[in-house]
Structure formats: structure tokens, C-alpha cells
C-alpha atoms as a PDB file:
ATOM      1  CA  UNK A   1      23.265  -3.415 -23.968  1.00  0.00           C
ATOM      2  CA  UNK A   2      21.525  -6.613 -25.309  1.00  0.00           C
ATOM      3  CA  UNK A   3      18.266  -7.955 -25.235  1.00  0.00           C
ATOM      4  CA  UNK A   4      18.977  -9.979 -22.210  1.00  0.00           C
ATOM      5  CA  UNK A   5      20.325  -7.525 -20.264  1.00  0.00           C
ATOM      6  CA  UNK A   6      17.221  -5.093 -21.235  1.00  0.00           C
ATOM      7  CA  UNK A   7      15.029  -7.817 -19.826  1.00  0.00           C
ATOM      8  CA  UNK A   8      16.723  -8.276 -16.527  1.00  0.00           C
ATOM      9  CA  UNK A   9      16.496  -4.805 -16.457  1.00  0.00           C
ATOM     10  CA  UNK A  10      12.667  -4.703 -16.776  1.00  0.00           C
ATOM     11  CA  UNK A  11      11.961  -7.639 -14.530  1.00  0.00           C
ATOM     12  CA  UNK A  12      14.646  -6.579 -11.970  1.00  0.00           C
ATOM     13  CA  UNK A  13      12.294  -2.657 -12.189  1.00  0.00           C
ATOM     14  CA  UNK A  14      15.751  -0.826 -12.367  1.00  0.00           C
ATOM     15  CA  UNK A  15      14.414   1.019 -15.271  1.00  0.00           C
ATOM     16  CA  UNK A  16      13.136   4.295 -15.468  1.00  0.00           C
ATOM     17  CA  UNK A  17       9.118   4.516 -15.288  1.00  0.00           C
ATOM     18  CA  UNK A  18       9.563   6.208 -19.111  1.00  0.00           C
ATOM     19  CA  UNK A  19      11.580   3.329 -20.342  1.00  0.00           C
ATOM     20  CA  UNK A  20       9.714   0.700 -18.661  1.00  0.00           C
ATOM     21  CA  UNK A  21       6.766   1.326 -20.432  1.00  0.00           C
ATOM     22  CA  UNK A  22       8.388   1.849 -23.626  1.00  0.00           C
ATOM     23  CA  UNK A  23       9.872  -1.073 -23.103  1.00  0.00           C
ATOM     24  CA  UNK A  24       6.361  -3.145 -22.231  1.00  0.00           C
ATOM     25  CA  UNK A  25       5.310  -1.663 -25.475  1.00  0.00           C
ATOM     26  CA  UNK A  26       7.627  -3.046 -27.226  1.00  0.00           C
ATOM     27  CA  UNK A  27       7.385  -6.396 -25.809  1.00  0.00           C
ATOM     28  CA  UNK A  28       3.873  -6.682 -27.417  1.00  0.00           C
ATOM     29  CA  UNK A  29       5.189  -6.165 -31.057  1.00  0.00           C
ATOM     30  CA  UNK A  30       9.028  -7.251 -31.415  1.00  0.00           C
ATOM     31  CA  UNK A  31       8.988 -11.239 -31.184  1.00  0.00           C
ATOM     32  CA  UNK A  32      12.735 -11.173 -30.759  1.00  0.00           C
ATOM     33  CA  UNK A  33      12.301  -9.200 -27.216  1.00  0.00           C
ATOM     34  CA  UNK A  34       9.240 -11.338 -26.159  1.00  0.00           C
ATOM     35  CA  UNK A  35      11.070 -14.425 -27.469  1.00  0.00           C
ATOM     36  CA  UNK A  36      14.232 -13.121 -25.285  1.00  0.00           C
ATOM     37  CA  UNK A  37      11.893 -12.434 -22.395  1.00  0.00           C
ATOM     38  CA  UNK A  38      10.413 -16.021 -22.651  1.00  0.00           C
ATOM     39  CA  UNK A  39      13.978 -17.092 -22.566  1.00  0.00           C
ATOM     40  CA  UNK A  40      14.591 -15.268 -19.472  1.00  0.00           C
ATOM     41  CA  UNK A  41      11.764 -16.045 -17.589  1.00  0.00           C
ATOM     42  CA  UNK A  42      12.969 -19.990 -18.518  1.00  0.00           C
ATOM     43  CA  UNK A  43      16.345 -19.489 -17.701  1.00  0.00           C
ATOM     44  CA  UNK A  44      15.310 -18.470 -13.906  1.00  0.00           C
ATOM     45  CA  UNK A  45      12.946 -20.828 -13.484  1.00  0.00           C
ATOM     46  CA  UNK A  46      15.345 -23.478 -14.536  1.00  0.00           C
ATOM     47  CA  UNK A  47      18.045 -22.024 -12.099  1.00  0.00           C
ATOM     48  CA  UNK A  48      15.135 -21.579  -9.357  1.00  0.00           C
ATOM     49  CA  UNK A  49      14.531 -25.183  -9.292  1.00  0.00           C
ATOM     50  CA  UNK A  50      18.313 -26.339  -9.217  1.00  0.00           C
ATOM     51  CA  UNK A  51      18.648 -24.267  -6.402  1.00  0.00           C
ATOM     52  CA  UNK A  52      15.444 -25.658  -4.949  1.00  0.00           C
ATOM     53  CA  UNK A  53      16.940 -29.535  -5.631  1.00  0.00           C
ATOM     54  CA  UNK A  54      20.371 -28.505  -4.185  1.00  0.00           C
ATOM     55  CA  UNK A  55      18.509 -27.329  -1.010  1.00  0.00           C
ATOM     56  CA  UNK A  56      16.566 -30.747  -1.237  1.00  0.00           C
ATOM     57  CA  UNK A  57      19.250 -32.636  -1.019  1.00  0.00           C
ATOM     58  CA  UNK A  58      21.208 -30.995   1.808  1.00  0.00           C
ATOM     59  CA  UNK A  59      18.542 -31.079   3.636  1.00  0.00           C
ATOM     60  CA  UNK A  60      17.783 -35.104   2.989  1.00  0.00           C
ATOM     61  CA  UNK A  61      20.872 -35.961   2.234  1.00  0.00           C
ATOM     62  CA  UNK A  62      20.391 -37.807  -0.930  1.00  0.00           C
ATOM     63  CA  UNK A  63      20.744 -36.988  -4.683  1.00  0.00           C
ATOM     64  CA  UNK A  64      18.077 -34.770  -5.478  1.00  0.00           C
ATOM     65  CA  UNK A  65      16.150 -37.275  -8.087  1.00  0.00           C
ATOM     66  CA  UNK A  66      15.729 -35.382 -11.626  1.00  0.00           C
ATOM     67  CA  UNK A  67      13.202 -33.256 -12.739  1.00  0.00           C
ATOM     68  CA  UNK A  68      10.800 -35.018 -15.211  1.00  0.00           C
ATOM     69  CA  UNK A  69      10.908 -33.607 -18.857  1.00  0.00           C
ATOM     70  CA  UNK A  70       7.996 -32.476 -20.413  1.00  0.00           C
ATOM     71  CA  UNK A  71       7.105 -32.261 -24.088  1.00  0.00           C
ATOM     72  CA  UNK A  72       8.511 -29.099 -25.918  1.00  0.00           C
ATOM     73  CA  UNK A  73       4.900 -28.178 -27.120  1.00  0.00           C
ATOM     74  CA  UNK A  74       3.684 -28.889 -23.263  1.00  0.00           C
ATOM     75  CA  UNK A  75       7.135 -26.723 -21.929  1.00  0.00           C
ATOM     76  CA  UNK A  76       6.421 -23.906 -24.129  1.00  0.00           C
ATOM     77  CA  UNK A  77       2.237 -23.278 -23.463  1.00  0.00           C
ATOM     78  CA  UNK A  78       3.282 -23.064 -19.628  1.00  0.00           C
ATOM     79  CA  UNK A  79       6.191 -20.911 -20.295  1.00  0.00           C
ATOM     80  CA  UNK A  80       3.895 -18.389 -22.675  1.00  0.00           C
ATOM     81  CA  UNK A  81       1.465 -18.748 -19.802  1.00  0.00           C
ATOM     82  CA  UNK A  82       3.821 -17.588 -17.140  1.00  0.00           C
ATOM     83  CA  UNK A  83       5.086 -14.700 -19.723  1.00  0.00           C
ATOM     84  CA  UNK A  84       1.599 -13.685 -20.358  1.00  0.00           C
ATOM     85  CA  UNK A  85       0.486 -13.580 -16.454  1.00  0.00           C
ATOM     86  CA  UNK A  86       3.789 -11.722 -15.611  1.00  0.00           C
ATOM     87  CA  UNK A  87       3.552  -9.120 -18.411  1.00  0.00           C
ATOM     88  CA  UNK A  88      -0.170  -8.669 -17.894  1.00  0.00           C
ATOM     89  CA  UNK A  89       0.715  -7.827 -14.015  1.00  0.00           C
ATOM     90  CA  UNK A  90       3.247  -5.058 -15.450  1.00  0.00           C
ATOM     91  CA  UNK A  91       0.496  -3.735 -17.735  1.00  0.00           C
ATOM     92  CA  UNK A  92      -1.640  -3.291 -14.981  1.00  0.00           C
ATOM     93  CA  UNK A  93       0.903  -1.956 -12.418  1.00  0.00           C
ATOM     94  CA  UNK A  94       1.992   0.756 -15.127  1.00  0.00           C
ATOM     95  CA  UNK A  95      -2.110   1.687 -15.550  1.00  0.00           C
ATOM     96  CA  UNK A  96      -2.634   2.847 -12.223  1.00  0.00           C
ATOM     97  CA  UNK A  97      -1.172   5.665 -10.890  1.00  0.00           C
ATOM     98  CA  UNK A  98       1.295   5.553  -8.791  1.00  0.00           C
ATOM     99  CA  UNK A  99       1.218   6.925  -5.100  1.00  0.00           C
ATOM    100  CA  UNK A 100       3.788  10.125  -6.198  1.00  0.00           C
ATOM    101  CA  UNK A 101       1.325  10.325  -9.008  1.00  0.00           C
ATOM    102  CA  UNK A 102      -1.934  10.536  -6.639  1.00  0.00           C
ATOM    103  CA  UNK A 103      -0.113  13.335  -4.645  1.00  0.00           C
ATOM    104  CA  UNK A 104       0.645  15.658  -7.284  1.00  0.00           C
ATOM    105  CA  UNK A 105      -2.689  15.113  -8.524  1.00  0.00           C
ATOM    106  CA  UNK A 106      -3.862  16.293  -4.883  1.00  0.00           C
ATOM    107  CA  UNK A 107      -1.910  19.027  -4.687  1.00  0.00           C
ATOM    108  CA  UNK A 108      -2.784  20.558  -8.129  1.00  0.00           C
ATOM    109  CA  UNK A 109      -6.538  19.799  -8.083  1.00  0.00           C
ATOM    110  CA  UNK A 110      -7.061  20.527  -4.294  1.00  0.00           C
ATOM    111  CA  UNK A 111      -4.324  23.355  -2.865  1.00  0.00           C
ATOM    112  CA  UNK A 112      -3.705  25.804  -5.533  1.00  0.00           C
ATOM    113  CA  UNK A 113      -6.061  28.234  -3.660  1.00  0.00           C
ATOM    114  CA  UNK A 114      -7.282  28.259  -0.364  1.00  0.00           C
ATOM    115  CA  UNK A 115     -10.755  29.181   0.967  1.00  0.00           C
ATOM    116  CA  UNK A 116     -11.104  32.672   2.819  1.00  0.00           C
ATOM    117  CA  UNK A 117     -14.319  32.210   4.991  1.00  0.00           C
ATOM    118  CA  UNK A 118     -12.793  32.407   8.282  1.00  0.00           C
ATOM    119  CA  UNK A 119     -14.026  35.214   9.708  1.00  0.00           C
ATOM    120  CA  UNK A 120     -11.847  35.308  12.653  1.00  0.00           C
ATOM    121  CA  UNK A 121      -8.366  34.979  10.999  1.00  0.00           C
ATOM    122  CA  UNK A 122      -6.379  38.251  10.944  1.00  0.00           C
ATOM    123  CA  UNK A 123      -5.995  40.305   8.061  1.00  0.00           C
ATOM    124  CA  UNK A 124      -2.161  39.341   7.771  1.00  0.00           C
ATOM    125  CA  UNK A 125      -3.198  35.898   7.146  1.00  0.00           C
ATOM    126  CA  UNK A 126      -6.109  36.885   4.751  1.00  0.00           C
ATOM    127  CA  UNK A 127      -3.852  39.038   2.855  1.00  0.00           C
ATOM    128  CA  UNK A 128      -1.309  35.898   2.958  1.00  0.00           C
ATOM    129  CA  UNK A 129      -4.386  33.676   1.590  1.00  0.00           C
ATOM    130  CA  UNK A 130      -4.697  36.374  -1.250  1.00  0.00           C
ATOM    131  CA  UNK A 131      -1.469  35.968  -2.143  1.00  0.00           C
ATOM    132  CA  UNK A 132      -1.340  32.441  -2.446  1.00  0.00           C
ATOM    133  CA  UNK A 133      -4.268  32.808  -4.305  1.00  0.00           C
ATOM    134  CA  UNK A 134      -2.589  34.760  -6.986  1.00  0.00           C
ATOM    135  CA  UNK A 135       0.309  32.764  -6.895  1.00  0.00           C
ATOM    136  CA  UNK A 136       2.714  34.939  -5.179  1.00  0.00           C
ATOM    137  CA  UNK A 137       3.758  32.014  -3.195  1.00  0.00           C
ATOM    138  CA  UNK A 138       7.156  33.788  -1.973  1.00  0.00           C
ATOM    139  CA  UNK A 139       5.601  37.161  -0.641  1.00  0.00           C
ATOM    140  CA  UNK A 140       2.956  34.948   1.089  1.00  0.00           C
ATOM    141  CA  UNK A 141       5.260  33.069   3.065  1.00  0.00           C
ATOM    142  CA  UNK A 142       6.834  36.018   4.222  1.00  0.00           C
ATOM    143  CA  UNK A 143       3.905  36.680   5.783  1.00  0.00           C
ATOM    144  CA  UNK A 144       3.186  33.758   7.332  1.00  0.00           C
ATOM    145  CA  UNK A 145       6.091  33.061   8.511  1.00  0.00           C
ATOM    146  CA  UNK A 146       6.565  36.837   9.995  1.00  0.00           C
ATOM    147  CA  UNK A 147       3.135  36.179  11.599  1.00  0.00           C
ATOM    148  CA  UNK A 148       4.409  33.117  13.549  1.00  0.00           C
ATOM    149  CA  UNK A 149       7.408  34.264  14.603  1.00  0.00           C
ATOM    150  CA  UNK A 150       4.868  36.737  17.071  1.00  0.00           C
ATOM    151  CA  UNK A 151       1.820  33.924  17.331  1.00  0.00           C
ATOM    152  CA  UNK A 152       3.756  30.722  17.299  1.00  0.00           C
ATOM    153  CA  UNK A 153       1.283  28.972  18.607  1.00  0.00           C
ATOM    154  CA  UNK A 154      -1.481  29.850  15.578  1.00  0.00           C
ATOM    155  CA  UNK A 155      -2.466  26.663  14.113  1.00  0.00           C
ATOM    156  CA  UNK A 156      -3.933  28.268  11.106  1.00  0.00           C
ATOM    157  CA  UNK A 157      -1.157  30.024  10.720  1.00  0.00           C
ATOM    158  CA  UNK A 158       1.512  27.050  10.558  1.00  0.00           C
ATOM    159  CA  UNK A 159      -1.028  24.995   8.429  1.00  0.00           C
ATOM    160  CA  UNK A 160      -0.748  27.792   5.661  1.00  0.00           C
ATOM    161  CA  UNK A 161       2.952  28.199   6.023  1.00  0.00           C
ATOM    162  CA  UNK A 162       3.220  24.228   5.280  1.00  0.00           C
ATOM    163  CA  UNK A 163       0.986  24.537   2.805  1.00  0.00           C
ATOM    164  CA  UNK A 164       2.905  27.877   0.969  1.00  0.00           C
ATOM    165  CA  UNK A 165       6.466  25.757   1.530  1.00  0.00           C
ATOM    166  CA  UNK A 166       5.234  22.916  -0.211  1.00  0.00           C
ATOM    167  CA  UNK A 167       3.306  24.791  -3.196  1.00  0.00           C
ATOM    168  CA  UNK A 168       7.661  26.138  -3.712  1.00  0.00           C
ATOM    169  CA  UNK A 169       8.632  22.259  -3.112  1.00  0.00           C
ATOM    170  CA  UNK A 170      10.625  23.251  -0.125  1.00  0.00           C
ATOM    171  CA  UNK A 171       9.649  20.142   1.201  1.00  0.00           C
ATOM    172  CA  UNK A 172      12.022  20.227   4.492  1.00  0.00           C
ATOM    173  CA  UNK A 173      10.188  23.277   5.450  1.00  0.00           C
ATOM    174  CA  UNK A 174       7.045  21.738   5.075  1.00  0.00           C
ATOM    175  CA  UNK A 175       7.821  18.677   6.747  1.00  0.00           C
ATOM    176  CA  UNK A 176       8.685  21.261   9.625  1.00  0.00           C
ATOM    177  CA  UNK A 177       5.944  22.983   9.901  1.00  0.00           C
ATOM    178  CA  UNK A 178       3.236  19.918   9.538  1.00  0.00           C
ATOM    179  CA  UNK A 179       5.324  18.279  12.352  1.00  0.00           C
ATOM    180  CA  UNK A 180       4.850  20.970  14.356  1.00  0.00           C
ATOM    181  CA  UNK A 181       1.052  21.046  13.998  1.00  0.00           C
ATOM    182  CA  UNK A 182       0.518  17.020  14.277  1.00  0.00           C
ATOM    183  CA  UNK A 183       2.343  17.480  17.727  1.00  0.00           C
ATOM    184  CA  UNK A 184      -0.962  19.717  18.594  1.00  0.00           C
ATOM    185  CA  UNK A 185      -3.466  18.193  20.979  1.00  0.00           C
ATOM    186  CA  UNK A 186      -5.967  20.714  21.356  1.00  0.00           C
ATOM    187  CA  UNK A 187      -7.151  20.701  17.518  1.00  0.00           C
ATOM    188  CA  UNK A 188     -10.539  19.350  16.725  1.00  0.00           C
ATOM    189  CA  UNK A 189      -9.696  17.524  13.464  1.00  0.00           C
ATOM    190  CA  UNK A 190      -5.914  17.885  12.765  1.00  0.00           C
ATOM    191  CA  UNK A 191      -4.757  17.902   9.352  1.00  0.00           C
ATOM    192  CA  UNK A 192      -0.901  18.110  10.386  1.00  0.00           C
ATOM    193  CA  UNK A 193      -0.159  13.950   9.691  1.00  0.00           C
ATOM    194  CA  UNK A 194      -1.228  13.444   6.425  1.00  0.00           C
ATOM    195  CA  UNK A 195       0.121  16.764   4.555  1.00  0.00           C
ATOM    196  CA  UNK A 196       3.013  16.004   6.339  1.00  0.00           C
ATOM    197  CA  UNK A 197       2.821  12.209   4.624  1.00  0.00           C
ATOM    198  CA  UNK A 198       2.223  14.686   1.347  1.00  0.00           C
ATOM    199  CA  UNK A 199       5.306  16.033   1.693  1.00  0.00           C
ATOM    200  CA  UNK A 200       7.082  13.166   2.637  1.00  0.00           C
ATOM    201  CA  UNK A 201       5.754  11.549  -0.463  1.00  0.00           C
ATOM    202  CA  UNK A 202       6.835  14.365  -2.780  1.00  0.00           C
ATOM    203  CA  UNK A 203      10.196  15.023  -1.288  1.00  0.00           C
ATOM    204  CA  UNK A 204      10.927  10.897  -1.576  1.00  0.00           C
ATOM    205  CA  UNK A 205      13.833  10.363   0.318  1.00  0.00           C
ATOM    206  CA  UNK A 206      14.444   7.213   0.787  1.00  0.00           C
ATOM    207  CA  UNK A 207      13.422   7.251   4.712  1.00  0.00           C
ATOM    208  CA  UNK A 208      10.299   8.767   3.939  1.00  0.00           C
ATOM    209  CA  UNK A 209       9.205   5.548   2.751  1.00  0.00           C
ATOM    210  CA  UNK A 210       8.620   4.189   6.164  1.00  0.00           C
ATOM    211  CA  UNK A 211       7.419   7.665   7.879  1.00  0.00           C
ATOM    212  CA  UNK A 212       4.751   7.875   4.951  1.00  0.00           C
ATOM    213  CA  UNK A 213       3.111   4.673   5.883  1.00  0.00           C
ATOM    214  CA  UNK A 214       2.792   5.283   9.568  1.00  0.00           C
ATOM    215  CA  UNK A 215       1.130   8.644   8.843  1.00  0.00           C
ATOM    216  CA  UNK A 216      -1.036   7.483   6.246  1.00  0.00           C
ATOM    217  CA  UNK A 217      -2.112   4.679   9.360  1.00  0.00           C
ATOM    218  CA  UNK A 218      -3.009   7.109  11.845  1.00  0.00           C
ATOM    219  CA  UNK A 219      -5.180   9.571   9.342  1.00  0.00           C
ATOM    220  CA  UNK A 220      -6.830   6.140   8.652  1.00  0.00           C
ATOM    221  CA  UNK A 221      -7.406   4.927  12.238  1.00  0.00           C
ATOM    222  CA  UNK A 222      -7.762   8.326  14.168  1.00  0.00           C
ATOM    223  CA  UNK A 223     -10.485   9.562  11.109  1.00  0.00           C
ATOM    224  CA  UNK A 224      -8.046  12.642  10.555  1.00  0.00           C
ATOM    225  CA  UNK A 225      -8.853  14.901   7.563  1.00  0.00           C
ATOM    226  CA  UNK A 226      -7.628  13.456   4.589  1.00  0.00           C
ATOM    227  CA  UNK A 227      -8.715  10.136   5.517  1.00  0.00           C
ATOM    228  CA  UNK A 228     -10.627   9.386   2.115  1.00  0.00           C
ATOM    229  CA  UNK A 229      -6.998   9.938   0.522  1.00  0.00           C
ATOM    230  CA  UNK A 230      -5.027   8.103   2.773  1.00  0.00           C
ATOM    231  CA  UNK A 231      -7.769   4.843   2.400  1.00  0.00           C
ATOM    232  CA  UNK A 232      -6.531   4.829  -1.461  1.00  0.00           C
ATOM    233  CA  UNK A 233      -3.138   5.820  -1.414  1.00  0.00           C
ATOM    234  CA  UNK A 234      -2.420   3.290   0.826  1.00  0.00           C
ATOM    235  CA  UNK A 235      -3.690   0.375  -1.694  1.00  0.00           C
END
């Protein structure tokens, strides 16, 4: 593959996030692939406005009159101009994190244990919660899901089974279970829509895409739990 092709690559983002920013890096220190990238950028912006006269001319229907030439020194400052602003904007796109990024952080920093102060939850789920705890994600959805097959109704009960199915990345399961608790009415502050939009995210199917932003929309404007989250991840 040449240079060319490596650039179209870059600017067309079919590359790999690893090989993107490898290949930003590189674009700072080999001035044969920025001077190949400046080419690029010229070449479409040359066939841009041909298009643009072609249209011009349909549409008036007279010759579309020629684009005045500028100076080479005058051509090439607003060329390295329009390279710097666009490679600057991919610099700062590959600095922040990206929204799969800001999920995985959640889930390792805020669900790899689970508080046990509710006094009122049975000792099958406390024992689940221990489990979890420990990491024995496996045995403690067994128990969770045992327990709702006789209290189906348990809110608790399907939030931690959500939660234990996507600690295994068994995202359909998740997606299940968080679906079933968003569809609950009679829950104070209902945290069913936006781990379901966590799973979605993780999973990333390509029709999650969609279903992600209308959950992240409701946490926002119904003040759901997870709100703070959903406010950022939706920048």
C-alpha cells in the first residue's frame, strides 16, 4: 500500500484506532507522509471545486468562469494551514476518550463490587452480592437468576442479574434484563435505561448506535441515575 492510499485511509477513518494514531505520529516526523498528506488534502480540494464549477454551470447554464491562480508561496501557506487545522482536529479527537472508552472505565472503576447495606434484601441475594464481590461472577448469577425465576417481579433482583451478565460480557443477557427493569413504573429512581445504554455501548452492534442515544436522552431529561454520565458521554 502507498503513501496515498495510507492517507485516504486516515482521512477516510477506515483505520484501526492503533494504526491511526501510529499513523498521526508519524505524520509529525516523516516529511514524505506529511508532504503526501498535503498532496492529498490539495488533490480534493482541487476536485471539490471542479465539482462545485460543474454544478455552477448546470445550474446557470454558462461556462463556469476559471478559478483565479494564486502564487505558489500564497497556495502553499493556505494548504499547510488547512493540513495543520485538519491534523490538529485528529490530535485532539484521538486525546479524548472515546465513548467505548468512558464505559469500560465505568464499569471497572464503579461495578466491580456492589454495596450490601440493604437490609431488607434476602439472604440469596446477599450471598449473590458476596459472590460478585469475590468475583465468582458465574455462581452469582445462578443465583440471581434462580431467585427470579420465583420473584420475577424483584427489581433488585433483575438489576443485579444485569449487572452479573454484563461483568461476563454477555451483553444480550444484559440488554434483557435492563429492558425489563426500564419497562418498570413503580421505581423511584430507575437505573434500567442507562446500564442498558452501557451495554448497548459495550456490545456495539451496529444498531445499538441509535438505541444508545435515545437512552442516554431520557437518563438526561427524566434525571435518571446515571445522569452525570450520560451529560458527558453524550458530548
Amino acid at each position: 500500500m502507498n503513501e496515498l492510499e495510507q492517507v485516504d485511509r486516515f482521512f477516510q477513518g477506515e483505520m484501526p484506532e492503533t494504526e491511526r494514531r501510529k499513523f498521526a505520529e508519524a505524520l509529525k516526523t516523516d516529511p514524505e507522509l506529511a508532504s503526501a498528506a498535503a498532496f492529498y488534502l490539495q488533490a480534493r480540494q482541487a476536485a471539490r471545486l471542479e465539482v462545485l464549477a460543474e454544478k455552477r454551470k448546470q445550474w446557470e447554464g454558462q461556462p463556469p468562469r476559471p478559478i483565479a491562480q494564486r502564487s505558489w508561496l500564497g497556495y502553499a501557506a493556505g494548504l499547510a494551514a488547512v493540513l495543520l487545522v485538519v491534523l490538529g482536529l485528529w490530535f485532539w479527537r484521538m486525546q479524548e476518550p472515546s465513548r467505548r472508552e468512558l464505559a469500560d472505565a465505568y464499569v471497572s472503576q464503579e461495578l466491580q463490587t456492589l454495596g450490601t447495606a440493604m437490609s431488607s434484601r434476602s439472604d440469596t441475594l446477599q450471598q449473590g452480592i458476596g459472590l460478585y464481590n469475590q468475583g465468582k461472577l458465574p455462581q452469582a448469577a445462578q443465583l440471581f437468576d434462580a431467585w427470579l425465576v420465583q420473584h420475577a417481579t424483584d427489581s433488585d433482583a433483575q438489576r443485579l442479574a444485569g449487572l452479573t451478565a454484563l461483568r461476563q460480557k454477555h451483553y444480550d443477557q444484559a440488554i434483557e434484563h435492563f429492558q425489563q427493569l426500564s419497562r418498570r413504573t413503580d421505581l423511584y429512581a430507575n437505573p434500567g435505561p442507562f446500564y442498558e445504554a452501557l451495554a448497548r455501548i459495550q456490545r456495539n452492534r451496529p444498531e445499538d448506535a441509535e438505541a444508545v442515544e435515545s437512552l442516554l436522552k431520557r437518563v438526561v431529561q427524566e434525571g435518571l441515575p446515571g445522569k452525570a454520565e450520560a451529560v458527558e458521554w453524550m458530548k
